[in-house]
N, C-alpha and C. Protein backbone atom coordinates (compact mmCIF):
# COMPACT_ATOMS: atom_id res chain seq x y z
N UNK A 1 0.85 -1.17 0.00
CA UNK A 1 0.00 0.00 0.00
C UNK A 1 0.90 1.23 0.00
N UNK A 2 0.46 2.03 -0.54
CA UNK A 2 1.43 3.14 -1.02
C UNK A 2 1.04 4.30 0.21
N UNK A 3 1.52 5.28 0.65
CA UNK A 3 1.55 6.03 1.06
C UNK A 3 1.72 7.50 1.01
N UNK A 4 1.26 8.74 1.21
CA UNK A 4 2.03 9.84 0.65
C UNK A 4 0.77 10.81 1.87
N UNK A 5 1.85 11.73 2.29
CA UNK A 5 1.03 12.86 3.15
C UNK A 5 0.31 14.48 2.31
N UNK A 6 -0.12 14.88 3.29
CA UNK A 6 -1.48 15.41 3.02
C UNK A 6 -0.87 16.91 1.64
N UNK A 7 0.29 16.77 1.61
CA UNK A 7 0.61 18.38 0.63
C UNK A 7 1.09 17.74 -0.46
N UNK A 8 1.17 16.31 -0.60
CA UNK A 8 1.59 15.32 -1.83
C UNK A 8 0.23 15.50 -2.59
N UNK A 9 -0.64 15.05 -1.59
CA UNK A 9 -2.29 14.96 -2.47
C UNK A 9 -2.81 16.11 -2.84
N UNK A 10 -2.54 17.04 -1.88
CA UNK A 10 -3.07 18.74 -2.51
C UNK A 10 -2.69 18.79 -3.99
N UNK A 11 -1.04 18.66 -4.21
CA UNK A 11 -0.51 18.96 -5.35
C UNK A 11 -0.79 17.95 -6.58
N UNK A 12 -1.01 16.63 -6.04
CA UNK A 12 -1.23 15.44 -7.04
C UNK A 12 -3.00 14.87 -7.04
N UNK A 13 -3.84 15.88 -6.73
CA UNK A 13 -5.09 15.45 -6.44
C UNK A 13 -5.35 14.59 -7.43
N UNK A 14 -5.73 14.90 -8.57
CA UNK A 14 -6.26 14.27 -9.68
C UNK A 14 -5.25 12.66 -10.14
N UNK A 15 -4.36 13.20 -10.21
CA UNK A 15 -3.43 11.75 -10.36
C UNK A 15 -3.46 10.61 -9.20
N UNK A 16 -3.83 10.99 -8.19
CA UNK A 16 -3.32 10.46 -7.30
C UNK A 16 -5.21 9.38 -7.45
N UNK A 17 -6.39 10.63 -7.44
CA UNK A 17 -7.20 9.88 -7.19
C UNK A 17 -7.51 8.90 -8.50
N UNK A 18 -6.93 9.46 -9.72
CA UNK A 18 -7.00 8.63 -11.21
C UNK A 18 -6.21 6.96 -10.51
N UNK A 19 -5.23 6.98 -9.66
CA UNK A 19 -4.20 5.80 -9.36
C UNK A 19 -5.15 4.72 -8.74
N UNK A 20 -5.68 5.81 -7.45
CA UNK A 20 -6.83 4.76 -6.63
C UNK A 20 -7.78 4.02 -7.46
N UNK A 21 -8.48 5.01 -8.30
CA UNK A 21 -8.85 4.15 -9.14
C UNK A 21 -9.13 2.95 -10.42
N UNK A 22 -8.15 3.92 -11.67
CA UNK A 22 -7.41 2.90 -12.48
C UNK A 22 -6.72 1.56 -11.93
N UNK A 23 -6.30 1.90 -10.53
CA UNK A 23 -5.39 0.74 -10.44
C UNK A 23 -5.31 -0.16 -9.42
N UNK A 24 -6.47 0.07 -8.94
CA UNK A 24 -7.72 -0.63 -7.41
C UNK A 24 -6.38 0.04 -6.33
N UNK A 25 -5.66 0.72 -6.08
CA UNK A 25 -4.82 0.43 -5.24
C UNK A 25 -5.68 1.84 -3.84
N UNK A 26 -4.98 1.33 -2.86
CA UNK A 26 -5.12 2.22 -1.61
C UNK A 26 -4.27 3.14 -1.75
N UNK A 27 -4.46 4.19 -0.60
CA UNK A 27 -3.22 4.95 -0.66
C UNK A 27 -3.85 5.75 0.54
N UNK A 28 -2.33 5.31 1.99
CA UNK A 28 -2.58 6.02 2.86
C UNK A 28 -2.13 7.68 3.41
N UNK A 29 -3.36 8.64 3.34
CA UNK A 29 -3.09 9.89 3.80
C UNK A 29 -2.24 9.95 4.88
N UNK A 30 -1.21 10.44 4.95
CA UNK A 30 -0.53 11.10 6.72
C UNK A 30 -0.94 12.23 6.94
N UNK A 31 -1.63 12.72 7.83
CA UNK A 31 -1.41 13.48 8.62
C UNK A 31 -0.98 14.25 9.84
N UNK A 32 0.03 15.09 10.01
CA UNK A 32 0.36 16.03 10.65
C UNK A 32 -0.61 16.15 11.62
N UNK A 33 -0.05 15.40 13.36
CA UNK A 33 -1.21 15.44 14.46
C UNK A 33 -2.41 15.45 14.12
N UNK A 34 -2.83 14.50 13.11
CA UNK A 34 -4.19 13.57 13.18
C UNK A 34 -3.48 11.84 12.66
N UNK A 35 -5.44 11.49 12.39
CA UNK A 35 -5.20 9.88 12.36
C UNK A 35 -4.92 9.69 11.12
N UNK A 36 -3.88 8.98 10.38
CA UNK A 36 -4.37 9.10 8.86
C UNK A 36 -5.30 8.53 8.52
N UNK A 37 -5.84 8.51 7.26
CA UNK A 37 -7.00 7.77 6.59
C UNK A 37 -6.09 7.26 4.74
N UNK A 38 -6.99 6.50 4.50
CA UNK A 38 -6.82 5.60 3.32
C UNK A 38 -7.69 6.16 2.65
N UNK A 39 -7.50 6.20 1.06
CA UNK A 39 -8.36 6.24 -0.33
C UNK A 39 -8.58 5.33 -0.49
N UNK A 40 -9.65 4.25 -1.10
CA UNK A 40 -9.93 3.52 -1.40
C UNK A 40 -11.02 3.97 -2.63
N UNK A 41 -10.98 3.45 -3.68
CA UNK A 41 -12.07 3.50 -4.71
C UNK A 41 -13.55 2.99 -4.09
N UNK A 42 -14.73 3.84 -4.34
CA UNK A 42 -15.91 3.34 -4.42
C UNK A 42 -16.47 1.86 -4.36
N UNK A 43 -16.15 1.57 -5.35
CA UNK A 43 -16.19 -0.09 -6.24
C UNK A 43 -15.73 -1.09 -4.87
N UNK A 44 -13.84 -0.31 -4.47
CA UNK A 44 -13.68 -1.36 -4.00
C UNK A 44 -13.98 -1.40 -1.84
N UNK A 45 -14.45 -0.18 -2.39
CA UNK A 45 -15.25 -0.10 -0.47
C UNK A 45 -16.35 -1.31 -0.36
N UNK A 46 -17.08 -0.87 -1.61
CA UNK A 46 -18.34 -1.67 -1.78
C UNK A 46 -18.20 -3.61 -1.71
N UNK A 47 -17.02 -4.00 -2.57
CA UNK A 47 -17.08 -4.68 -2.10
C UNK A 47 -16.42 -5.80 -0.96
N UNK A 48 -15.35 -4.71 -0.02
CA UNK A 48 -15.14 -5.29 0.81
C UNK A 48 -16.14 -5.14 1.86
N UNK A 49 -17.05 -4.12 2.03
CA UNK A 49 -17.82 -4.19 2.79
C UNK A 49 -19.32 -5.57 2.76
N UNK A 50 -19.06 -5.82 1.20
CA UNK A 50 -20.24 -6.91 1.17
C UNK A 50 -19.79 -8.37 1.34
N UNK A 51 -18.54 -8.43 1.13
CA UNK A 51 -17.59 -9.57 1.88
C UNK A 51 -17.62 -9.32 3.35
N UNK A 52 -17.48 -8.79 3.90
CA UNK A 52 -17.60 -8.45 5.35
C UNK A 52 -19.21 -8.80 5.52
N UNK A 53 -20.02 -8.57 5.41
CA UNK A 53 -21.60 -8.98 5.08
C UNK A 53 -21.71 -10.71 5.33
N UNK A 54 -20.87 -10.94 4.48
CA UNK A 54 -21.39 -12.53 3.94
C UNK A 54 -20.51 -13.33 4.55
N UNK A 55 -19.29 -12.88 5.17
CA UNK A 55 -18.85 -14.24 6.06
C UNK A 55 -19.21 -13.84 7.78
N UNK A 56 -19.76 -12.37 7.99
CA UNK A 56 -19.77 -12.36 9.33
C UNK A 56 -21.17 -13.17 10.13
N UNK A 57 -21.54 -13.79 9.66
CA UNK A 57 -22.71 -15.06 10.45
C UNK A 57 -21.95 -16.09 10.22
N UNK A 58 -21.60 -16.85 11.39
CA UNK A 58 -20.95 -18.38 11.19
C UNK A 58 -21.60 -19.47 10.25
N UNK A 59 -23.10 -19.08 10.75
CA UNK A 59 -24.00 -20.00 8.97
C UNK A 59 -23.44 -19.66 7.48
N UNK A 60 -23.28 -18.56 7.44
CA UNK A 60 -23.52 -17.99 6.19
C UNK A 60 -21.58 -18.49 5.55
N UNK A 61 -20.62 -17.91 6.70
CA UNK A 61 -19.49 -18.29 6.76
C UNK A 61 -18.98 -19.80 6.27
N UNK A 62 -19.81 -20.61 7.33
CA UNK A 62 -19.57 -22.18 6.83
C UNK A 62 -20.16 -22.67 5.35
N UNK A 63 -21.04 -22.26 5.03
CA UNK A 63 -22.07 -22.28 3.61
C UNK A 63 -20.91 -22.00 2.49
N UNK A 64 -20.24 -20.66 2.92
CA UNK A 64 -19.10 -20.50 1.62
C UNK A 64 -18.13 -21.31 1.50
N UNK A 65 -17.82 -21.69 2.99
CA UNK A 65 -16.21 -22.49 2.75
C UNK A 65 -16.93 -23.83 2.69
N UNK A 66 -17.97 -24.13 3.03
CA UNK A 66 -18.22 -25.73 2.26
C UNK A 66 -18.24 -25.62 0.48
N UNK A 67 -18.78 -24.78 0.23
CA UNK A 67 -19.14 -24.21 -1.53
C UNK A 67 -17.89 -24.15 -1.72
N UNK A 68 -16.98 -23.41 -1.31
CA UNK A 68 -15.84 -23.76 -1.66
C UNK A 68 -14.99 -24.91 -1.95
N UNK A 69 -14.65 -25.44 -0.94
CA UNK A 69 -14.46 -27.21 -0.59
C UNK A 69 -15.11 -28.01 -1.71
N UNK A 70 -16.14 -27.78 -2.19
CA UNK A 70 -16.91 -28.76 -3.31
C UNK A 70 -15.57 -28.34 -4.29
N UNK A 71 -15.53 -27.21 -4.42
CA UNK A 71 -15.39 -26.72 -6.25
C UNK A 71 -13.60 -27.05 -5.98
N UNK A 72 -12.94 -26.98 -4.73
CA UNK A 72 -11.94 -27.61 -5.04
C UNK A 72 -11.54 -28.70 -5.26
N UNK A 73 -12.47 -29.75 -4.42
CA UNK A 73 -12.45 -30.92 -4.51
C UNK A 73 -13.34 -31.78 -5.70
N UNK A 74 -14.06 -30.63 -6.70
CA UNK A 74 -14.14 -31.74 -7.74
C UNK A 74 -15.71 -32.27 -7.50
N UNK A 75 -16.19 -31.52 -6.36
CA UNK A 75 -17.56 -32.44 -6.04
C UNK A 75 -18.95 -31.45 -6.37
N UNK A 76 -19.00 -31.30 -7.52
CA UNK A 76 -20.05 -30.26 -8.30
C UNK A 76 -20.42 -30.77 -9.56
N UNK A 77 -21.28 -30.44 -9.48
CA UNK A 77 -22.46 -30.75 -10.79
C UNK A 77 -22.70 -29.54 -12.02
N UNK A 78 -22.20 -29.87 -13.30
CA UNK A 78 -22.28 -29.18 -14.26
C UNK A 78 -24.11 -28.95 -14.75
N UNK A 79 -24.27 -27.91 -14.96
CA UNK A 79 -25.85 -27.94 -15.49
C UNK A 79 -25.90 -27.05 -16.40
N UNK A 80 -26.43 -26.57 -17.24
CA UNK A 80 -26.90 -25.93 -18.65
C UNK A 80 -27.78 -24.88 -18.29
N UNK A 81 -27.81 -23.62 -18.61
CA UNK A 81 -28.66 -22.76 -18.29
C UNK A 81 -29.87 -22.73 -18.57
N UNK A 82 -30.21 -23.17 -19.35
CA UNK A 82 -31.87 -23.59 -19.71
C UNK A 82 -32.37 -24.57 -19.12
N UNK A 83 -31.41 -25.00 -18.20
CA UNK A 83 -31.92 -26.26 -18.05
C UNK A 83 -32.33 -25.69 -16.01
N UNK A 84 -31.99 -24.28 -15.70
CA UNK A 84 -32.22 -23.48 -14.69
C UNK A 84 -33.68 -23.36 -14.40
């Protein structure tokens, strides 16, 4: 994760936020006696927050990593979309 403080981004606004996004990457603000904060693209707030969603119930959690477990192990059933 890249880093750069708060008079880097004044001067590189547009590039900096073109980077976050073209190039999924983060990029943490420093600030001068505060907390820093991170850029993160839209897109990719969204979907760590909906991953955060879907494994935080232990049901819902075990459901994926069994779904998972199938598709590594080979134990899934091919079907045809019309056939949905």
């Amino acid at each position: 994760m890249e880093a750069i403080n708060i008079t880097e981004l004044r001067k590189n606004m547009k590039s900096t936020l073109d980077r976050v996004v073209d190039d999924s990457k983060e990029i943490i603000i420093h600030r001068p006696n505060r907390k820093d904060v991170v850029l993160v693209a839209l897109d990719e707030l969204n979907s760590l927050k909906e991953t955060l969603f879907l494994v935080f119930s232990d049901k819902n959690r075990k459901r994926l990593l069994e779904g998972i477990d199938q598709v590594n192990t080979g134990k899934t059933t091919a079907i045809k979309i019309d056939e949905l």
